[in-house]
N, C-alpha and C. Protein backbone atom coordinates (compact mmCIF):
# COMPACT_ATOMS: atom_id res chain seq x y z
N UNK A 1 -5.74 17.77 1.84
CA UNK A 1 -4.82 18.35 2.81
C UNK A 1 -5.21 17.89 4.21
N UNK A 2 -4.43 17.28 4.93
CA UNK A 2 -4.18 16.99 6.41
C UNK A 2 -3.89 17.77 7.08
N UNK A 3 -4.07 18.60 8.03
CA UNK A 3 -3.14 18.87 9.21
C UNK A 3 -2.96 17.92 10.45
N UNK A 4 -2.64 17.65 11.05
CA UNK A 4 -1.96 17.17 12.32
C UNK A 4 -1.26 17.73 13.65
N UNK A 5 -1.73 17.45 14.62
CA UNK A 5 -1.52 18.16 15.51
C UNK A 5 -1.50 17.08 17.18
N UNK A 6 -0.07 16.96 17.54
CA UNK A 6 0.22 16.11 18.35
C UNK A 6 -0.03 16.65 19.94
N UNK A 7 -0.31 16.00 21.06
CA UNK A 7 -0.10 16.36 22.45
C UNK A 7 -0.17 15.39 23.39
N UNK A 8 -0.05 15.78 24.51
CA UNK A 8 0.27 14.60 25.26
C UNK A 8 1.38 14.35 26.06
N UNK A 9 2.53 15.03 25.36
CA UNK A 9 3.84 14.50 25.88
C UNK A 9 3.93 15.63 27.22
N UNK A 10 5.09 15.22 27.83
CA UNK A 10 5.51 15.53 29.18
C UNK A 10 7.12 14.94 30.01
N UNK A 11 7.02 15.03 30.89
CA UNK A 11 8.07 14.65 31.74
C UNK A 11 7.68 13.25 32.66
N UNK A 12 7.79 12.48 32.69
CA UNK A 12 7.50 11.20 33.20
C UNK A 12 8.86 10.42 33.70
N UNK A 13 8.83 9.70 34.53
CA UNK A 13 9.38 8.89 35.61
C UNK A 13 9.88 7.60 34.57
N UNK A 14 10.97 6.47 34.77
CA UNK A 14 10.92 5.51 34.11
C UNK A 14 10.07 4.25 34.64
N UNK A 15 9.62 3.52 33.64
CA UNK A 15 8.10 2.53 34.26
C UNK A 15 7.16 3.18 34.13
N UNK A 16 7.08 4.31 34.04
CA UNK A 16 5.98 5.53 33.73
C UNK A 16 4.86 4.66 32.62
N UNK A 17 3.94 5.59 32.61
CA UNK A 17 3.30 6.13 30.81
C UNK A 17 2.49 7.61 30.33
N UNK A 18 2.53 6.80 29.30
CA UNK A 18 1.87 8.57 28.60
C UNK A 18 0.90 8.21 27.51
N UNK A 19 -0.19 8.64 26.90
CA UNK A 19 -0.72 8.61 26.13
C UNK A 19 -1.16 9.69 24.88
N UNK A 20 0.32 9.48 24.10
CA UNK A 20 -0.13 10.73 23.16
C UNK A 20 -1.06 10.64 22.22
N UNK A 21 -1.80 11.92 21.69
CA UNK A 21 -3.08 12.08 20.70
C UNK A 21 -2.87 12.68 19.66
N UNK A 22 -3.15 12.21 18.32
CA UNK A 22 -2.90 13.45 17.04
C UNK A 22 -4.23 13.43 16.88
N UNK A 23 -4.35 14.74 16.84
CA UNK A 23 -5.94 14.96 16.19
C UNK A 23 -5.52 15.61 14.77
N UNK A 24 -6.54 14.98 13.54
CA UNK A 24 -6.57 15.65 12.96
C UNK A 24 -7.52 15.97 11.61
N UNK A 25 -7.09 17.18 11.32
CA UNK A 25 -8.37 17.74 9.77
C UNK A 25 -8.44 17.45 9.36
N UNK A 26 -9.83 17.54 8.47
CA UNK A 26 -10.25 17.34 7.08
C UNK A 26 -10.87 15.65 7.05
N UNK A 27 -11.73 15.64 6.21
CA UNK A 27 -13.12 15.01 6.11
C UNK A 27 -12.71 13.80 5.93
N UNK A 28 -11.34 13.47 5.58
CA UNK A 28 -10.61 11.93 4.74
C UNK A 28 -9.84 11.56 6.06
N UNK A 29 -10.15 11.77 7.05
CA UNK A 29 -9.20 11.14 7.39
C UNK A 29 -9.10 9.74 7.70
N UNK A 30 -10.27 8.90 7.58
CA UNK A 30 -10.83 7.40 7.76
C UNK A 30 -9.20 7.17 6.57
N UNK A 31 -9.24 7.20 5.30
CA UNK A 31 -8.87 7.29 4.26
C UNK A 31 -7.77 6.74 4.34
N UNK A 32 -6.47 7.39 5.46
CA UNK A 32 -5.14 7.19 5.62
C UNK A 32 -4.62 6.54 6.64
N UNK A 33 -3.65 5.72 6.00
CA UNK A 33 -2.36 5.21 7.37
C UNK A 33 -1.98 6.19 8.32
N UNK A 34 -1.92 5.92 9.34
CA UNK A 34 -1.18 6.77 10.38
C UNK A 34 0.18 6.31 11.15
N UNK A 35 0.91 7.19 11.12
CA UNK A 35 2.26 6.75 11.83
C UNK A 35 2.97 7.67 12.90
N UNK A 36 3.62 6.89 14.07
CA UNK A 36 4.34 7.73 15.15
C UNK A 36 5.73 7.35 14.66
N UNK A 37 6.45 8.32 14.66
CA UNK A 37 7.90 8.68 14.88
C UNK A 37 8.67 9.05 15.72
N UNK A 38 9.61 8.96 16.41
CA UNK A 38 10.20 9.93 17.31
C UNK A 38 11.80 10.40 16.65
N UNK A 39 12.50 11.39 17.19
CA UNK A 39 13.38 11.67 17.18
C UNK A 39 14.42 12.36 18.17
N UNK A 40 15.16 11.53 19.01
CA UNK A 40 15.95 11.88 19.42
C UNK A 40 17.61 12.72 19.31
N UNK A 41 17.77 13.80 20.36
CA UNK A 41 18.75 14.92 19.96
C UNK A 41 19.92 13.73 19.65
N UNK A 42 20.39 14.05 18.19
CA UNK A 42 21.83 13.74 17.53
C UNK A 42 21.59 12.86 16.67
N UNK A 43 20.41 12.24 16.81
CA UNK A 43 19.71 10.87 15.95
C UNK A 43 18.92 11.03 14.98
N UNK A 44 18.77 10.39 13.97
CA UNK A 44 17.30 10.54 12.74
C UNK A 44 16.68 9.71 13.41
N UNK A 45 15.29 10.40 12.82
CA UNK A 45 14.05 9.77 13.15
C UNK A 45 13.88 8.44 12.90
N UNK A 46 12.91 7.86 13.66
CA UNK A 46 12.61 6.51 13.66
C UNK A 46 11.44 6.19 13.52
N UNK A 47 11.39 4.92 12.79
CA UNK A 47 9.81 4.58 12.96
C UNK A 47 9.36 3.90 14.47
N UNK A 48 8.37 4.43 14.93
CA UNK A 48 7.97 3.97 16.19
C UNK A 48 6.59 2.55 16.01
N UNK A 49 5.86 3.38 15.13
CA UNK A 49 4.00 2.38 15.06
C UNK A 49 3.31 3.22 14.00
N UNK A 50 2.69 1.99 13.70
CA UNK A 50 1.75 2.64 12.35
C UNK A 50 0.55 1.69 12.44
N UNK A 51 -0.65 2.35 11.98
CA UNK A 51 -2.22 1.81 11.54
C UNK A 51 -3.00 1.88 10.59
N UNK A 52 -3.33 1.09 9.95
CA UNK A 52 -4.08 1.07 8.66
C UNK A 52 -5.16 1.70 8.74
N UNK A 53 -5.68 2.11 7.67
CA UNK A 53 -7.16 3.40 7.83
C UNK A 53 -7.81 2.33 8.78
N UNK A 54 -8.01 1.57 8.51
CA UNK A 54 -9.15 0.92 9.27
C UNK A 54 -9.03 0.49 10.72
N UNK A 55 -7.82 1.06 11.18
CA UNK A 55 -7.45 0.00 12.50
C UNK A 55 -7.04 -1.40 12.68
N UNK A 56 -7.25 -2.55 11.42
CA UNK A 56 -7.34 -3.61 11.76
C UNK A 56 -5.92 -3.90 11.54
N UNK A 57 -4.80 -3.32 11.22
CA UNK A 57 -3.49 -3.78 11.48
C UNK A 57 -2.68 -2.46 11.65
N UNK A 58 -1.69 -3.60 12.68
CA UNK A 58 -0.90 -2.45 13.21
C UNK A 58 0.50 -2.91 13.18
N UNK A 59 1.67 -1.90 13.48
CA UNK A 59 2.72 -2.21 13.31
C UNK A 59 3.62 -1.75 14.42
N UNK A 60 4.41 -1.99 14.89
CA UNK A 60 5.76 -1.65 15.61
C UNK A 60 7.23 -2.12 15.31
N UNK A 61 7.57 -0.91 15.70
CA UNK A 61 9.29 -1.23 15.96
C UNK A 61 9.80 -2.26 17.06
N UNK A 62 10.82 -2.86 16.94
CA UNK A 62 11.21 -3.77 18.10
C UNK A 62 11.11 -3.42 19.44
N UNK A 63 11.65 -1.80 19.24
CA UNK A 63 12.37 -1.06 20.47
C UNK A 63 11.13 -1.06 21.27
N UNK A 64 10.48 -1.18 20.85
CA UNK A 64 8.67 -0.84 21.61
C UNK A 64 7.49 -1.42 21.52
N UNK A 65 7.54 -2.72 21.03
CA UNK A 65 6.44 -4.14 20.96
C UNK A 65 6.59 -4.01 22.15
N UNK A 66 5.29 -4.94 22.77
CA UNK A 66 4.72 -5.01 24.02
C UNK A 66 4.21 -4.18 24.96
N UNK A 67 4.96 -2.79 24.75
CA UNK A 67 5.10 -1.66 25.36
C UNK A 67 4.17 -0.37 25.15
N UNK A 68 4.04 -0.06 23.84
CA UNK A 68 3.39 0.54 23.50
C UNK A 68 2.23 0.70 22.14
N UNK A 69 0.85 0.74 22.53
CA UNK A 69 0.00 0.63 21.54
C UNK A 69 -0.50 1.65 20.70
N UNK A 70 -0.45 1.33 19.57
CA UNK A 70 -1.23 2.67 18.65
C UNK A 70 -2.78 2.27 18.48
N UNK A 71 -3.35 3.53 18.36
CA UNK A 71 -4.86 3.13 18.10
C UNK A 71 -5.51 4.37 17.20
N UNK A 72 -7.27 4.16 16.62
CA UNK A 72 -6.90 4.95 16.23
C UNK A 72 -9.09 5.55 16.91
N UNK A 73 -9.25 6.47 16.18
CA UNK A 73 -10.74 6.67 16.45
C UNK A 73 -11.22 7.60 15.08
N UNK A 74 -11.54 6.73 14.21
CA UNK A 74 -12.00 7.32 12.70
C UNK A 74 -13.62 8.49 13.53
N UNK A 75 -14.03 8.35 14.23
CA UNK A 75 -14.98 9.28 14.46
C UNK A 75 -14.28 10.78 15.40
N UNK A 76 -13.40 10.48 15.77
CA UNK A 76 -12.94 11.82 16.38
C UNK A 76 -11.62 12.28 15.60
N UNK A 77 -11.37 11.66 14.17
CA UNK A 77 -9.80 12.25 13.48
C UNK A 77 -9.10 12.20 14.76
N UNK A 78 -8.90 11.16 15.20
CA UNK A 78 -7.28 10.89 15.72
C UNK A 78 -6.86 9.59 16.12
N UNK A 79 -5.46 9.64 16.66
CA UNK A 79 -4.92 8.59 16.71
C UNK A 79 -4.46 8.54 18.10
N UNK A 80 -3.86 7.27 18.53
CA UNK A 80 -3.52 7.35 20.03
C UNK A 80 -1.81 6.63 20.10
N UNK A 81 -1.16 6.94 20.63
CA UNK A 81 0.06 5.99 20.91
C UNK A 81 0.10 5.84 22.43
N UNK A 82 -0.15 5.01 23.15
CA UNK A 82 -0.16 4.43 24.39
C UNK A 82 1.31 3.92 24.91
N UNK A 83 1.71 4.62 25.87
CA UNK A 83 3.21 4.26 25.93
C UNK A 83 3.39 3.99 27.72
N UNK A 84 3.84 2.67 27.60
CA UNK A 84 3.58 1.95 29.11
C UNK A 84 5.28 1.89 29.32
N UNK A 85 5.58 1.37 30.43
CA UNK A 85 7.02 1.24 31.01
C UNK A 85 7.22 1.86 30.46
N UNK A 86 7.97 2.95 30.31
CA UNK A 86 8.93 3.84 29.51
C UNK A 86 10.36 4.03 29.94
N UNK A 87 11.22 4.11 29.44
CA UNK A 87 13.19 3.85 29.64
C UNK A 87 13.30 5.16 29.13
N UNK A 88 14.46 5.43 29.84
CA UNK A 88 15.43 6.89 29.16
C UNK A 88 15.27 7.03 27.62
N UNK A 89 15.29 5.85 27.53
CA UNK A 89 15.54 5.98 25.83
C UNK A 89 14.90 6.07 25.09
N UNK A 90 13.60 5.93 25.56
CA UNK A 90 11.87 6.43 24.68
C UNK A 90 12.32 7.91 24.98
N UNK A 91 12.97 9.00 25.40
CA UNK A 91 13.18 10.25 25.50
C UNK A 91 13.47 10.75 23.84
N UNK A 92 12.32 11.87 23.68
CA UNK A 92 12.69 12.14 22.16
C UNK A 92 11.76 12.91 21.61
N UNK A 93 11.46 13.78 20.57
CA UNK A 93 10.10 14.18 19.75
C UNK A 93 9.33 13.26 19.08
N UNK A 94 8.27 13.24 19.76
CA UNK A 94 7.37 12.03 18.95
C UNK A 94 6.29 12.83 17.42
N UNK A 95 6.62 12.86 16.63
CA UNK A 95 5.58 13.09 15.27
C UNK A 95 4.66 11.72 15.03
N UNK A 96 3.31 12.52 15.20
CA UNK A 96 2.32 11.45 13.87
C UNK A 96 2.27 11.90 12.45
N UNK A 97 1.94 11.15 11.84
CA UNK A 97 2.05 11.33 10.56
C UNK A 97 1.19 10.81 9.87
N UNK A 98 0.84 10.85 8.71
CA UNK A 98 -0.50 10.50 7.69
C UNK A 98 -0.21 10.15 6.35
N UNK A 99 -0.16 9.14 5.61
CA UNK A 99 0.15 8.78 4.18
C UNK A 99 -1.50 8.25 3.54
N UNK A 100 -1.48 8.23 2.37
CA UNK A 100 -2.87 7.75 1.73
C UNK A 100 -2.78 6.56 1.22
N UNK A 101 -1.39 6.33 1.39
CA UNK A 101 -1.45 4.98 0.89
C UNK A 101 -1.61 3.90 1.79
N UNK A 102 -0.92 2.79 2.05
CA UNK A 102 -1.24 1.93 2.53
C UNK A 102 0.04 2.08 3.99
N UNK A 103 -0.46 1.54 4.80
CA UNK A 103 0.85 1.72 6.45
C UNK A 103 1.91 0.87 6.04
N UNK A 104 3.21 2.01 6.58
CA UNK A 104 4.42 1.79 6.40
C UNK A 104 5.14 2.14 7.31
N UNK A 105 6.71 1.43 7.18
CA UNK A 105 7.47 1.78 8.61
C UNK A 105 8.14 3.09 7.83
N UNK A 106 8.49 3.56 6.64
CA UNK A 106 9.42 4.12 5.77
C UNK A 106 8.52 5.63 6.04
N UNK A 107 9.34 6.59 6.46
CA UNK A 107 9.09 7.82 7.08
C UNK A 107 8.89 8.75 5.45
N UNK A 108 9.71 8.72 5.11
CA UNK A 108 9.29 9.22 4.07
C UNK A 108 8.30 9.18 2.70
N UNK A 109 7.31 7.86 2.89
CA UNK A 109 6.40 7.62 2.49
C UNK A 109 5.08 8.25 2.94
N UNK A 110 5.40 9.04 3.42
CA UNK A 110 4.16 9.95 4.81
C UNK A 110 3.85 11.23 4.15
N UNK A 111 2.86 11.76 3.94
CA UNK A 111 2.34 12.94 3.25
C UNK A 111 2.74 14.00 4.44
N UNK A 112 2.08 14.04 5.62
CA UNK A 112 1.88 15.10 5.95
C UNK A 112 2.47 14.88 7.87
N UNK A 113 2.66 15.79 8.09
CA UNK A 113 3.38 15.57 9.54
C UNK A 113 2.94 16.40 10.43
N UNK A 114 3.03 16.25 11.93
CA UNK A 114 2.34 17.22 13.08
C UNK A 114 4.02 17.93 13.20
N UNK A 115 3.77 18.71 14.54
CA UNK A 115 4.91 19.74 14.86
C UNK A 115 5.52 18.61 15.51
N UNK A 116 5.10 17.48 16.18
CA UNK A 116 6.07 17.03 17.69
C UNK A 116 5.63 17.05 18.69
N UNK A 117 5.96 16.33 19.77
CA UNK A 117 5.56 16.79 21.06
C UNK A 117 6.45 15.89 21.80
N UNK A 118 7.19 16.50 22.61
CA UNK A 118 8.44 16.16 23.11
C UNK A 118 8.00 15.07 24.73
N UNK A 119 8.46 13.85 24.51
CA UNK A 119 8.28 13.17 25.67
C UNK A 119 10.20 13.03 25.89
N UNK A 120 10.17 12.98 27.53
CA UNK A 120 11.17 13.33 28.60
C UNK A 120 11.31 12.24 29.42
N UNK A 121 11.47 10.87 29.11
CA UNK A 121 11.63 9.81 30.60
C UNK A 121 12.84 9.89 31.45
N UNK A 122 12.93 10.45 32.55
CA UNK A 122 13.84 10.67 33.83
C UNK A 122 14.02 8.92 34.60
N UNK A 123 15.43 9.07 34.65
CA UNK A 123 16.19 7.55 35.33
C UNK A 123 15.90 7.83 37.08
């Protein structure tokens, strides 16, 4: 069992950044892929970035190559999503997430999920 637990987010400027954190439980967590999602009001979720237990590969969505980095820190259970320039349109609930298997963009391949944490980019 995972829990997950996201923070970080806020109200930010466009060109902005933010650096959100999932921390989370239990002794495995070296073990699992990790993934950010967001979801914006009227929209399904999206895959944002994902990391292999080990850190050594990572993944992104188009909407956000260059822009924003995931990372992770197997000694403190958590993960990081680093989010630079930011546009109106990064506006949304961001979830991390945790699968045991191997990193994926496919949301529903994900065991276990945080609450959210709502990032806000203002034009």
């Amino acid at each position: 069992q995972v829990q997950l637990v996201e923070s970080g987010g806020g109200l930010v400027q466009a060109g902005g950044s933010l650096r959100l954190s999932c921390a989370a439980s239990g002794r495995t967590f070296s073990s699992y892929a990790m993934g950010w999602f967001r979801q914006a009001p009227g929209k399904e979720r999206e895959f944002v970035a994902a990391i292999s237990w080990s850190g050594g590969s990572t993944y992104y969505a188009d909407s956000v190559k260059g822009r924003f980095t995931i990372s992770r820190d197997n000694a403190k259970n958590t993960v990081y999503l680093q989010m630079n320039s930011l546009k109106p349109e990064d506006t949304a609930v961001y979830y991390c997430a945790a699968r045991s298997g191997g990193v994926s963009y496919i949301g529903a391949l994900y065991n276990y999920w945080g609450q959210g944490t709502q990032v806000t980019v203002s034009s």
